[in-house]
Protein backbone atom coordinates (compact mmCIF):
# COMPACT_ATOMS: atom_id res chain seq x y z
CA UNK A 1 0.93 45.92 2.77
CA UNK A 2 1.83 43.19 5.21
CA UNK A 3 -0.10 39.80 5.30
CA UNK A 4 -1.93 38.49 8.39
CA UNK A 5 -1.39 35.10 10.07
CA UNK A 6 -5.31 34.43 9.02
CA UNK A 7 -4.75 35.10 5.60
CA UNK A 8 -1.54 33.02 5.74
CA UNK A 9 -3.77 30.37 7.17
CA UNK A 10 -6.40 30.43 4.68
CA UNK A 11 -3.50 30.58 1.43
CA UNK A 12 -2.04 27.38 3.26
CA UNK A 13 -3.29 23.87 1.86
CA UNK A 14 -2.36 20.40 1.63
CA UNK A 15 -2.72 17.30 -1.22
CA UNK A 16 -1.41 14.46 -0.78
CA UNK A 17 -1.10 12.32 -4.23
CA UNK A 18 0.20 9.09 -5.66
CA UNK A 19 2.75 8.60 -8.47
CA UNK A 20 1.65 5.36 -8.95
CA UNK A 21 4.39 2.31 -9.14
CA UNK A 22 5.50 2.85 -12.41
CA UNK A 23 7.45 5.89 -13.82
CA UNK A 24 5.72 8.28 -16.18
CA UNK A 25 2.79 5.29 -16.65
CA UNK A 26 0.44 5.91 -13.76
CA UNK A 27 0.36 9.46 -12.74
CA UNK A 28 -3.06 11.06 -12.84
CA UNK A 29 -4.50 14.31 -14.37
CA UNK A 30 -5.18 15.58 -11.33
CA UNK A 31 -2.37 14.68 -9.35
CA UNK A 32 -0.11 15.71 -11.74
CA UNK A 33 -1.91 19.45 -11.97
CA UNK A 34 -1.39 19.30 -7.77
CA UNK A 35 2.30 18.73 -8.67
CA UNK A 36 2.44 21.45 -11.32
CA UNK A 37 0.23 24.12 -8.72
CA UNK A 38 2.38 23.76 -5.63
CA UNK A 39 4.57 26.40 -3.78
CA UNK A 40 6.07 23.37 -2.91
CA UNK A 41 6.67 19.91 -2.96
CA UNK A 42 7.61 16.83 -0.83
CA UNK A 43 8.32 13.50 -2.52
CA UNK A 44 9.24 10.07 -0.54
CA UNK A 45 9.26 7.83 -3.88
CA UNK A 46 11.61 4.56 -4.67
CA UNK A 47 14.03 5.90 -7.27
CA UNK A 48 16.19 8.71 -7.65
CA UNK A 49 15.29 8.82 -11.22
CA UNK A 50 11.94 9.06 -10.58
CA UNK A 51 12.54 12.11 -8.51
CA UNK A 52 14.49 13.86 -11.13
CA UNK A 53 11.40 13.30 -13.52
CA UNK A 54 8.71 14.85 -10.69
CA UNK A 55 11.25 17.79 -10.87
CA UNK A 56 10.26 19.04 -14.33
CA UNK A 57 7.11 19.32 -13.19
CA UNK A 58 7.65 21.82 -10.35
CA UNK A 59 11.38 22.87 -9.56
CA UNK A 60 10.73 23.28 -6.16
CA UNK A 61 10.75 19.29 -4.80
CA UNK A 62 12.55 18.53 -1.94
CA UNK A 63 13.30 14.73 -1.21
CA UNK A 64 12.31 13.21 1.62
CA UNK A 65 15.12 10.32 1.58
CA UNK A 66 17.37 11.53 3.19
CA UNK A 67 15.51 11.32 6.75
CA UNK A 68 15.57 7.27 6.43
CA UNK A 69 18.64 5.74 8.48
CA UNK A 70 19.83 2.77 8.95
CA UNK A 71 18.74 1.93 13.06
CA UNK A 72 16.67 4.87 12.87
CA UNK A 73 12.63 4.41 13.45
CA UNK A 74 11.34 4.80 10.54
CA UNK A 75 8.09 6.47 12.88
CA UNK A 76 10.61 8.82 13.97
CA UNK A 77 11.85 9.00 10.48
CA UNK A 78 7.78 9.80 10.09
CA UNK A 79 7.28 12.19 12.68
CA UNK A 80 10.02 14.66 10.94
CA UNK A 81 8.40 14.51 7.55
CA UNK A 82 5.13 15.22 9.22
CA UNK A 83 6.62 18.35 10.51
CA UNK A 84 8.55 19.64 7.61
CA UNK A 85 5.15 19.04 5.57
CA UNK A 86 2.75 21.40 8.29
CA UNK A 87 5.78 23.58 8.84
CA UNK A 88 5.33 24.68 4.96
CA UNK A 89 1.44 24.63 5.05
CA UNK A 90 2.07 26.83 8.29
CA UNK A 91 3.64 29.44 6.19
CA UNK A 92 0.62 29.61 3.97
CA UNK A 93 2.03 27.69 1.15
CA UNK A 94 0.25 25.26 -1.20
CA UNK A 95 1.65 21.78 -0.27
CA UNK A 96 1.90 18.94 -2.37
CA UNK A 97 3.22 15.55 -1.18
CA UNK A 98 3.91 12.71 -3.30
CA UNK A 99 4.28 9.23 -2.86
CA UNK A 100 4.69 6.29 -4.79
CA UNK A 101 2.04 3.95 -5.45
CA UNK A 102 -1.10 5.02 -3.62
CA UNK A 103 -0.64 7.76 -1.23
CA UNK A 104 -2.93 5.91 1.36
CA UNK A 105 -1.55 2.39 1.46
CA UNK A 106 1.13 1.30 4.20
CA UNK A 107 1.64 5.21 4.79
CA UNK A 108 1.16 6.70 8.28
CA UNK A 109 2.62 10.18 7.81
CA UNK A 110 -0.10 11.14 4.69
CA UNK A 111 -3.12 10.19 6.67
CA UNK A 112 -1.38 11.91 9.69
CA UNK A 113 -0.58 15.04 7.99
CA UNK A 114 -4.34 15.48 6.20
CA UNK A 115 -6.25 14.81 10.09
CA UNK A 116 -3.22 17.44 11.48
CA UNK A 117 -3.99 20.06 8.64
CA UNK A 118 -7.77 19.57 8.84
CA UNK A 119 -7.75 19.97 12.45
CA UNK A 120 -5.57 23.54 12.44
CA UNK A 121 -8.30 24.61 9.85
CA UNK A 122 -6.16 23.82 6.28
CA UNK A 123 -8.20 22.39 3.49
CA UNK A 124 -6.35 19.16 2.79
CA UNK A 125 -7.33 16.00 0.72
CA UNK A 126 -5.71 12.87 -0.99
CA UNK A 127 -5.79 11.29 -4.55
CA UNK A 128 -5.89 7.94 -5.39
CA UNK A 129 -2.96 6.24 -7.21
CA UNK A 130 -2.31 3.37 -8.64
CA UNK A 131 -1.00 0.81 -5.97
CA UNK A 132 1.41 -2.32 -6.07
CA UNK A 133 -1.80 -4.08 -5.35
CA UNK A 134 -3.26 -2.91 -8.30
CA UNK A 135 -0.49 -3.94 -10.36
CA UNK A 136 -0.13 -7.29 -9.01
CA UNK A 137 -3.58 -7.79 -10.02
CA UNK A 138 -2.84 -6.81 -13.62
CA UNK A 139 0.75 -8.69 -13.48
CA UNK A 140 0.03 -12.01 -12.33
CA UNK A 141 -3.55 -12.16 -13.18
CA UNK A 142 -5.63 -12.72 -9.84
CA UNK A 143 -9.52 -11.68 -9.46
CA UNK A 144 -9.78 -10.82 -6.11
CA UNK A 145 -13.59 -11.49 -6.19
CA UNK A 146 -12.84 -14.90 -7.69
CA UNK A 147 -12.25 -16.91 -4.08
CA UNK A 148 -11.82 -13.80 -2.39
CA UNK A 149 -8.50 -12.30 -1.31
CA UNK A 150 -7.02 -11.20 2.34
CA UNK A 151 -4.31 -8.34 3.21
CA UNK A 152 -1.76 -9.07 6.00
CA UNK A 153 1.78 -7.02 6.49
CA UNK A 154 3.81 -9.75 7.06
CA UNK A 155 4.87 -9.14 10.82
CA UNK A 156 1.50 -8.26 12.01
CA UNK A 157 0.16 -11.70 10.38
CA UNK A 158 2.92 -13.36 11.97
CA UNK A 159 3.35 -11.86 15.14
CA UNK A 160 -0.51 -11.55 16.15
CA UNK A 161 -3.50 -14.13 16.48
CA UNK A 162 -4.59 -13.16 12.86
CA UNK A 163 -7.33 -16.05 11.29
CA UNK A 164 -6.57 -16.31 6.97
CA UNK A 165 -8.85 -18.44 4.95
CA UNK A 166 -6.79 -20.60 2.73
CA UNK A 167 -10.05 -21.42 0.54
CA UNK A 168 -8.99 -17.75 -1.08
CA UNK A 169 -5.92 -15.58 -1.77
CA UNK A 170 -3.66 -14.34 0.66
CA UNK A 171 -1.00 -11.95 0.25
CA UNK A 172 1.18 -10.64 2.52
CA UNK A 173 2.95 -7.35 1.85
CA UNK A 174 6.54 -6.20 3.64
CA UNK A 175 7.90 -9.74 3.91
CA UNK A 176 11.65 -8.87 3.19
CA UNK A 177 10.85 -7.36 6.67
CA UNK A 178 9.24 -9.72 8.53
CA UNK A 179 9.80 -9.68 12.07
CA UNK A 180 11.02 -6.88 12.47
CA UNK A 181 9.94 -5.47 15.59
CA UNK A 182 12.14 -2.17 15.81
CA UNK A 183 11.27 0.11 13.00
CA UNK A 184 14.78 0.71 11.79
CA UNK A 185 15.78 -1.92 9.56
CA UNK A 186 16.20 -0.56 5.88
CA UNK A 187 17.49 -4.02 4.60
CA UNK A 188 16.02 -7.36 4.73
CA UNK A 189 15.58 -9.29 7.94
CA UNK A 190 16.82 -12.71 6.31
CA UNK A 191 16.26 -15.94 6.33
CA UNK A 192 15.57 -17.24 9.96
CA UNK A 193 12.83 -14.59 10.20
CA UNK A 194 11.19 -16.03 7.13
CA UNK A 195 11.02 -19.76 8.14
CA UNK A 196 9.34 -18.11 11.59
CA UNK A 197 6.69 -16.74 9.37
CA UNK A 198 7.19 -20.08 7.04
CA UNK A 199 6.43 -22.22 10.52
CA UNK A 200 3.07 -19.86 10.79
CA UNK A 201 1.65 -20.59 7.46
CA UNK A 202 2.65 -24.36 7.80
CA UNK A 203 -0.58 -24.23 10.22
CA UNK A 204 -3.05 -23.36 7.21
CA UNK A 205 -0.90 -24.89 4.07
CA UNK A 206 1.09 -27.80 3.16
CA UNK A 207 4.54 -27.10 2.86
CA UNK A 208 5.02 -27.99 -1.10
CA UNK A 209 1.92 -25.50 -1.68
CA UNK A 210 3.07 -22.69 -4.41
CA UNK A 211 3.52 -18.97 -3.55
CA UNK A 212 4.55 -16.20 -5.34
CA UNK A 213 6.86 -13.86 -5.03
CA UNK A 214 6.20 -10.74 -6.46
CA UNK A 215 7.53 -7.25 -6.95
CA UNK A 216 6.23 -4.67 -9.13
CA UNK A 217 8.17 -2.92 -11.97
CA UNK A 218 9.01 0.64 -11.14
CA UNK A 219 10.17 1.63 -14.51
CA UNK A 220 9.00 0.92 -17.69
CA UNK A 221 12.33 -0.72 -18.97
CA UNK A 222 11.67 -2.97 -15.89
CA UNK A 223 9.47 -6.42 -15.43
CA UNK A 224 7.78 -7.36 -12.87
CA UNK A 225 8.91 -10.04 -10.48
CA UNK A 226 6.83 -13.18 -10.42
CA UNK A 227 9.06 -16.08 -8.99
CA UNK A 228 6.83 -19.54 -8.09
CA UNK A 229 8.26 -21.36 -4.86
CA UNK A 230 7.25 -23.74 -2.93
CA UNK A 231 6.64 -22.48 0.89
CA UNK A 232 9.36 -24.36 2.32
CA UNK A 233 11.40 -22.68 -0.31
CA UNK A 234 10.76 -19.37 1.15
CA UNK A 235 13.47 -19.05 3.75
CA UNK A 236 16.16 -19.72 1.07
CA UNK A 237 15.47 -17.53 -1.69
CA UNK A 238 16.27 -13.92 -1.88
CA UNK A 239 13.63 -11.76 -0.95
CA UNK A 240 13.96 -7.78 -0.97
CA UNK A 241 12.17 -5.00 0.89
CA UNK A 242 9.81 -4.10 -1.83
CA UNK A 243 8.61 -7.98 -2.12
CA UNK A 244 5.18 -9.47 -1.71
CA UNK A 245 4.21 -12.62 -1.40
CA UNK A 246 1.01 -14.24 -2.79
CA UNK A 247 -0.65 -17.59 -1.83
CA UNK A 248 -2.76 -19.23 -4.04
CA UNK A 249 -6.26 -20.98 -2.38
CA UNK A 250 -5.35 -24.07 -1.03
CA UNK A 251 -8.62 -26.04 -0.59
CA UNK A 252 -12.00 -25.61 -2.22
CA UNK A 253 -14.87 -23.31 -0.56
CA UNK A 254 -16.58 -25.30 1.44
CA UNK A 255 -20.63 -24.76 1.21
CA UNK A 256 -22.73 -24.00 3.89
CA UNK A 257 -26.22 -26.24 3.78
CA UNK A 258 -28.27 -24.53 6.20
CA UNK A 259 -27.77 -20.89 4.59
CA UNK A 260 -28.39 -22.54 0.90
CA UNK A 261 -31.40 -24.07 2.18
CA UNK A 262 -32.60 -20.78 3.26
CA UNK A 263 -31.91 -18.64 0.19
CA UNK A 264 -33.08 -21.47 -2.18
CA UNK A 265 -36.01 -20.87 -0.29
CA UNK A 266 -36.02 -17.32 -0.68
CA UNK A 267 -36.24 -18.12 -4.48
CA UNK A 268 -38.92 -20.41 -4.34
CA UNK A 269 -41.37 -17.75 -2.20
CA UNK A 270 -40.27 -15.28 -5.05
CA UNK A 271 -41.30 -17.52 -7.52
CA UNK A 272 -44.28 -18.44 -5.92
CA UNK A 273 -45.20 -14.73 -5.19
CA UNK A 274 -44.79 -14.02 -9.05
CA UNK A 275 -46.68 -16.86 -10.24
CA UNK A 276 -49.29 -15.48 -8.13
CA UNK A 277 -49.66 -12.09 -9.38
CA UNK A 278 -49.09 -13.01 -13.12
């Protein structure tokens, strides 16, 4: 007995899921039972080693490396791993696509592939993983709700009319590629590109304020990078791909009278309304 295209189409499904950043330390239950359920799976992760691992849990995982080239787009680089993925969910096979870190952070081809699926009537989702965000909470010991704390890729801060508050954190993410404005640089853009971004920031900070360089460990025998510089600094110091950088608040929040005035009033009519009653 043959099977349909509509059955085919039903069988066929997608998850997308995160390995987290650190090997064998941050996979889920539930993304690893994705893994383990597959027909097949698709992994873009940052190690060979942590490839060979994913491949005890399903045989069938096919790299997605090898697409990346050096003054290729990495959107065209993109656009082929979103069509190898549908190509397999086409056939009616269970898909599973793994990532590092969280599936859903600085990733266009998982979000792509779930609203592609979805639309050609797949069932398709995505787990959570653990992020270098995360981690770089945990590492270097930030509260985000402390002062507050703003995301920026690196280029798009720099290149764009993009307003930071330096009264909280700021971190910008991809800075061993800022400036680069073609897609297809798999190395670092170097130094003159960083003093363009360090020439941006020297708008909102002094130029002895501290930043931090980080890079989270990918396996456990690894640390995490946490390197304190001074912004001039920047330009000069080796900086890789997988590099963040963090900066520290650089002036105190700054009240607002009018808007205490009005909640401390707030308090008072509550007070007053409860006095009242009792």
């Amino acid at each position: 007995m043959t099977t349909s295209t509509s059955e085919k189409t039903q069988r066929g499904s997608l998850s997308v899921v995160g390995m987290g950043m650190t090997l064998g330390s941050h996979l889920t239950p539930i993304s690893r039972s994705s893994i383990e359920q597959a027909d097949v799976v698709f992994a873009a992760l940052s190690d060979n080693l942590v490839e060979e691992w994913l491949k005890r849990m399903n045989p069938d995982m096919r790299s997605l490396q090898g697409y990346y080239a050096e003054g290729k787009s990495r959107m065209q680089t993109y656009r082929e791993w979103l069509e190898v993925i549908m190509a397999e969910v086409r056939a009616g096979k269970r898909v599973c696509v793994v990532f590092y870190g969280h599936p859903g952070i600085f990733a266009w081809t998982p979000h792509m592939a779930i609203e592609t699926a979805r639309a050609e009537g797949f069932a398709a989702h995505m787990e959570a993983g653990v992020s270098s965000e995360d981690c770089l909470y945990a590492d270097v010991g930030i509260d985000p709700g402390r002062f507050g704390c703003q995301h920026f890729e690196a280029s798009q801060f720099m290149l764009y009319d993009r307003q930071l508050d330096n009264a909280g954190y700021v971190i910008l993410w991809q800075v061993g590629l800022v400036g680069d404005t073609t897609l297809a640089r798999l190395s670092p853009t170097g130094a003159a590109y960083r003093q363009v971004l360090v020439d941006r920031l020297q708008r909102d900070y002094p130029l002895d304020h501290e930043v931090i360089v980080y890079r989270c460990a990918t396996l456990p025998i690894d640390a995490p990078r946490i390197d304190r510089v001074a912004l001039r600094d920047l330009p000069a110091i080796e900086v890789t791909v997988a590099d963040t950088i963090i900066l520290p608040p650089a002036r105190e929040m700054r009240p607002v009278p009018e808007v205490w005035a009005r909640v401390k009033a707030l308090d008072e009519e509550q007070i007053d309304r409860h006095a009242t009653v009792t």
